[in-house]
Protein backbone atom coordinates (compact mmCIF):
# COMPACT_ATOMS: atom_id res chain seq x y z
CA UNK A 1 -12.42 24.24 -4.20
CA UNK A 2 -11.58 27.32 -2.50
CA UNK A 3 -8.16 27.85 -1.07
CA UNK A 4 -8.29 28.08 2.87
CA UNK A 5 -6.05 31.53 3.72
CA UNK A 6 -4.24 30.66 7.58
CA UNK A 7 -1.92 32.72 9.61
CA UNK A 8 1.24 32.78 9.06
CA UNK A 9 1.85 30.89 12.67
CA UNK A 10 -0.68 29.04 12.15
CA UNK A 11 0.17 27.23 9.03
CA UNK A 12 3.08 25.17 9.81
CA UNK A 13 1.52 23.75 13.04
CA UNK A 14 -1.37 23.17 11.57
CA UNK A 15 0.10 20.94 8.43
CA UNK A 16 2.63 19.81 11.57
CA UNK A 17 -0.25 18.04 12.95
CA UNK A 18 -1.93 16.90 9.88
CA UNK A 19 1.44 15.17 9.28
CA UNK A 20 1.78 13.18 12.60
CA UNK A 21 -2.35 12.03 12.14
CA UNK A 22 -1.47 10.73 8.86
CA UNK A 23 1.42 8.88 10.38
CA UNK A 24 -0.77 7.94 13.23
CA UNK A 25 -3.65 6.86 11.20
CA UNK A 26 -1.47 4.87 8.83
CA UNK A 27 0.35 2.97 11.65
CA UNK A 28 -3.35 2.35 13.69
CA UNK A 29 -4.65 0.95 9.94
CA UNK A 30 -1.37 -1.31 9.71
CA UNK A 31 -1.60 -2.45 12.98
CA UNK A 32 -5.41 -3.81 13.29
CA UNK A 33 -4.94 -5.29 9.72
CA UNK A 34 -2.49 -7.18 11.52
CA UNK A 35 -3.82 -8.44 14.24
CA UNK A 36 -7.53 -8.88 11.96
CA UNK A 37 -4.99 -11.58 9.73
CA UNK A 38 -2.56 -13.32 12.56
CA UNK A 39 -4.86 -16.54 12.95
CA UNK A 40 -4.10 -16.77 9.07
CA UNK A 41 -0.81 -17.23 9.59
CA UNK A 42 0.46 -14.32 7.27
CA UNK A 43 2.83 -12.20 7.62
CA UNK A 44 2.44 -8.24 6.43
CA UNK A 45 4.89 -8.54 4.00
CA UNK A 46 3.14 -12.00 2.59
CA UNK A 47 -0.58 -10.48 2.37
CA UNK A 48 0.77 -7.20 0.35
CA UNK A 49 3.14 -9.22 -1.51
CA UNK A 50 -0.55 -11.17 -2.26
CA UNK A 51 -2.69 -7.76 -2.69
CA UNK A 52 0.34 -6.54 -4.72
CA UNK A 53 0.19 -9.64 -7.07
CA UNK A 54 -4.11 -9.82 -6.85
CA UNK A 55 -4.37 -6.25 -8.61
CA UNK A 56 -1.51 -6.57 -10.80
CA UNK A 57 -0.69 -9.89 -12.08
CA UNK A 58 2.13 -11.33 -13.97
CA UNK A 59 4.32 -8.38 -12.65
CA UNK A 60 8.16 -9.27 -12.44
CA UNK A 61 9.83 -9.60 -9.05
CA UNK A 62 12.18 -6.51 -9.88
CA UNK A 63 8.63 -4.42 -10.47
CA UNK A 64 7.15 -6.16 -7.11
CA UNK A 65 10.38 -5.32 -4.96
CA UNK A 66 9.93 -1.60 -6.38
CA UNK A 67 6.26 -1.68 -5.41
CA UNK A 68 6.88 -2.98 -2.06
CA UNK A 69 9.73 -0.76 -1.31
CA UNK A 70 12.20 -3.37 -0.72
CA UNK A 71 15.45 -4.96 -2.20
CA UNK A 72 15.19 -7.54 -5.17
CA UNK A 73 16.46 -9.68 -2.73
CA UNK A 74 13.91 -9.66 -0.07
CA UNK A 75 10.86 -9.85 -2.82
CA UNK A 76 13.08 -13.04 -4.25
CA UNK A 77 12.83 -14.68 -0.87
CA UNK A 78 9.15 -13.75 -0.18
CA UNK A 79 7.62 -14.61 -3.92
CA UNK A 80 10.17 -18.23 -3.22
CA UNK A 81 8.49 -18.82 0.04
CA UNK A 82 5.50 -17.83 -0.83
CA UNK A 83 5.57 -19.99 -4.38
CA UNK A 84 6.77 -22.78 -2.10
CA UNK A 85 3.48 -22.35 -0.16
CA UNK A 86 1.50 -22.79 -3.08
CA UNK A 87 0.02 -18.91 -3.36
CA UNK A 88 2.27 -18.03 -5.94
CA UNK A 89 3.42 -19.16 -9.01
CA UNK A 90 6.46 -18.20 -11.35
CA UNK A 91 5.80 -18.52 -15.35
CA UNK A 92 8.24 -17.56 -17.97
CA UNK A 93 8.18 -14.24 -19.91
CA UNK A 94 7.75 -14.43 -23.02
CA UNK A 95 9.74 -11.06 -23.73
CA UNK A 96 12.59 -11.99 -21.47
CA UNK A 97 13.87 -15.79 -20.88
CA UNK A 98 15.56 -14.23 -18.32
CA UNK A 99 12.54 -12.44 -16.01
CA UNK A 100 9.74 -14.77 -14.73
CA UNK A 101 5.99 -13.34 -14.13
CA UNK A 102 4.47 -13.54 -10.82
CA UNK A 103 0.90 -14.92 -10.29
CA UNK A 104 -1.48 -15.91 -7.70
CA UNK A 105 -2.46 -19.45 -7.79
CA UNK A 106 -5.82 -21.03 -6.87
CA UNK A 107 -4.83 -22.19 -3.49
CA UNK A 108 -4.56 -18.38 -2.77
CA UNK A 109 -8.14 -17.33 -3.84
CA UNK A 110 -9.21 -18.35 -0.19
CA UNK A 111 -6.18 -16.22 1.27
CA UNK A 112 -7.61 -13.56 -1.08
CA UNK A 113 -11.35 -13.29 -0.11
CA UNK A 114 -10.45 -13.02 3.43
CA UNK A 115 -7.67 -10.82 3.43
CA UNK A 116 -10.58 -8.56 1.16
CA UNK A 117 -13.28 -9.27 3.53
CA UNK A 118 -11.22 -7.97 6.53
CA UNK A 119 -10.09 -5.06 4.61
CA UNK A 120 -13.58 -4.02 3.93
CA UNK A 121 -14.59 -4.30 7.34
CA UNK A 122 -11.34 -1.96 8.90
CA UNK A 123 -12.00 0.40 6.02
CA UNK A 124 -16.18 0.46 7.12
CA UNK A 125 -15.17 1.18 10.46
CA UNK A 126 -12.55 3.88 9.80
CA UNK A 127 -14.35 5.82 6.94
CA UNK A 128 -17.70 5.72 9.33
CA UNK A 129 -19.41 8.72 9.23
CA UNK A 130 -18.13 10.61 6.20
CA UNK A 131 -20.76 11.09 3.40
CA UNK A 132 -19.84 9.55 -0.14
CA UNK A 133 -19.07 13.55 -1.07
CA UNK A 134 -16.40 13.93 2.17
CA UNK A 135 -14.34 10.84 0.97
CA UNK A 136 -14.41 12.49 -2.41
CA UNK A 137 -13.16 15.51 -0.99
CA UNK A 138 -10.34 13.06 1.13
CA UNK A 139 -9.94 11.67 -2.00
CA UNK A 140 -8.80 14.65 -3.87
CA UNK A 141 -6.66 16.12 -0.94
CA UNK A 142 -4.67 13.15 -0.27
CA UNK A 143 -4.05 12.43 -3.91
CA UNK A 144 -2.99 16.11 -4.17
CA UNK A 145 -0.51 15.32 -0.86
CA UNK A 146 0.95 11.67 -2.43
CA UNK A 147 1.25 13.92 -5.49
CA UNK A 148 3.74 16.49 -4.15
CA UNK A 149 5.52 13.96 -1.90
CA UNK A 150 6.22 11.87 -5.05
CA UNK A 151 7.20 14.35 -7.09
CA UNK A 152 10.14 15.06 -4.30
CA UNK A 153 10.69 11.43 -3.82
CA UNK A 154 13.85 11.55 -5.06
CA UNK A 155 15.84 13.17 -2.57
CA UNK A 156 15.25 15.43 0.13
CA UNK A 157 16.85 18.77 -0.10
CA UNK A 158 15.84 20.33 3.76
CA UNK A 159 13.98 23.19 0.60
CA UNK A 160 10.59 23.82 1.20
CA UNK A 161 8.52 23.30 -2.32
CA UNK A 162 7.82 25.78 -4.46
């Protein structure tokens, strides 16, 4: 790929609004996935706590509460209320009688399919349009973006990188 060259001025306004779109367009994505799953009576924490626990299952609720960005607290109330439900269930570790491993349980599998189905439809409509090569290409650029905000994750220093 071959590096675009901008103005100086032009530049930082430019990435200025790339920033706010992708703040937009994450908030807009949040947002109609929410209102797609309210009849199901989920919350957005419960349905990524699910998606969390669909793709990676038998994680602990320490590594869920790190994936979800929250206290171990908070994921200890949602995987209890959620186990309580029936969507979840808590099985020792092996490796640690201490830790428990999360998993979904069947009564969840109908949670699952439509929380995937409605996914599939918000990500149709919102990647319409852009050719199988152009979402390779988003692809690439975004995972180059998450890459360097990770990487300064850790604290901000007001530096610019590099």
């Amino acid at each position: 790929m071959k590096p675009v060259t901008l103005e100086k001025e032009e530049a930082p306004e430019r990435r200025r609004d790339l920033s706010r779109k992708l703040t937009v367009i994450a908030r807009h994505l949040r947002n109609r996935f929410d209102q797609s799953v309210s009849n199901l009576g989920v919350t957005r924490s419960q349905w990524t706590l699910i998606a969390v626990v669909s793709s990676r299952p038998g994680l602990t609720q320490r590594t869920i509460a790190e994936v979800l960005e929250v206290s171990e607290a908070a994921a200890g109330r949602l995987v209890d209320r959620l186990c309580a439900e029936g969507l979840l269930e808590r099985k020792p570790r092996c490796d640690d009688r201490r830790a428990y491993s999360v998993y979904l349980t069947e009564a969840a599998a109908p949670y699952l399919a439509t929380l995937s189905t409605i996914a599939r439809r918000l990500e149709d409509e919102a990647y319409c349009g852009l050719r199988e090569d152009q979402l390779e290409m988003l692809e690439e650029l975004l995972s180059l973006v998450y890459r360097n905000v990770a990487a300064r994750s850790d604290g901000l220093t007001g530096e610019p990188p590099g």
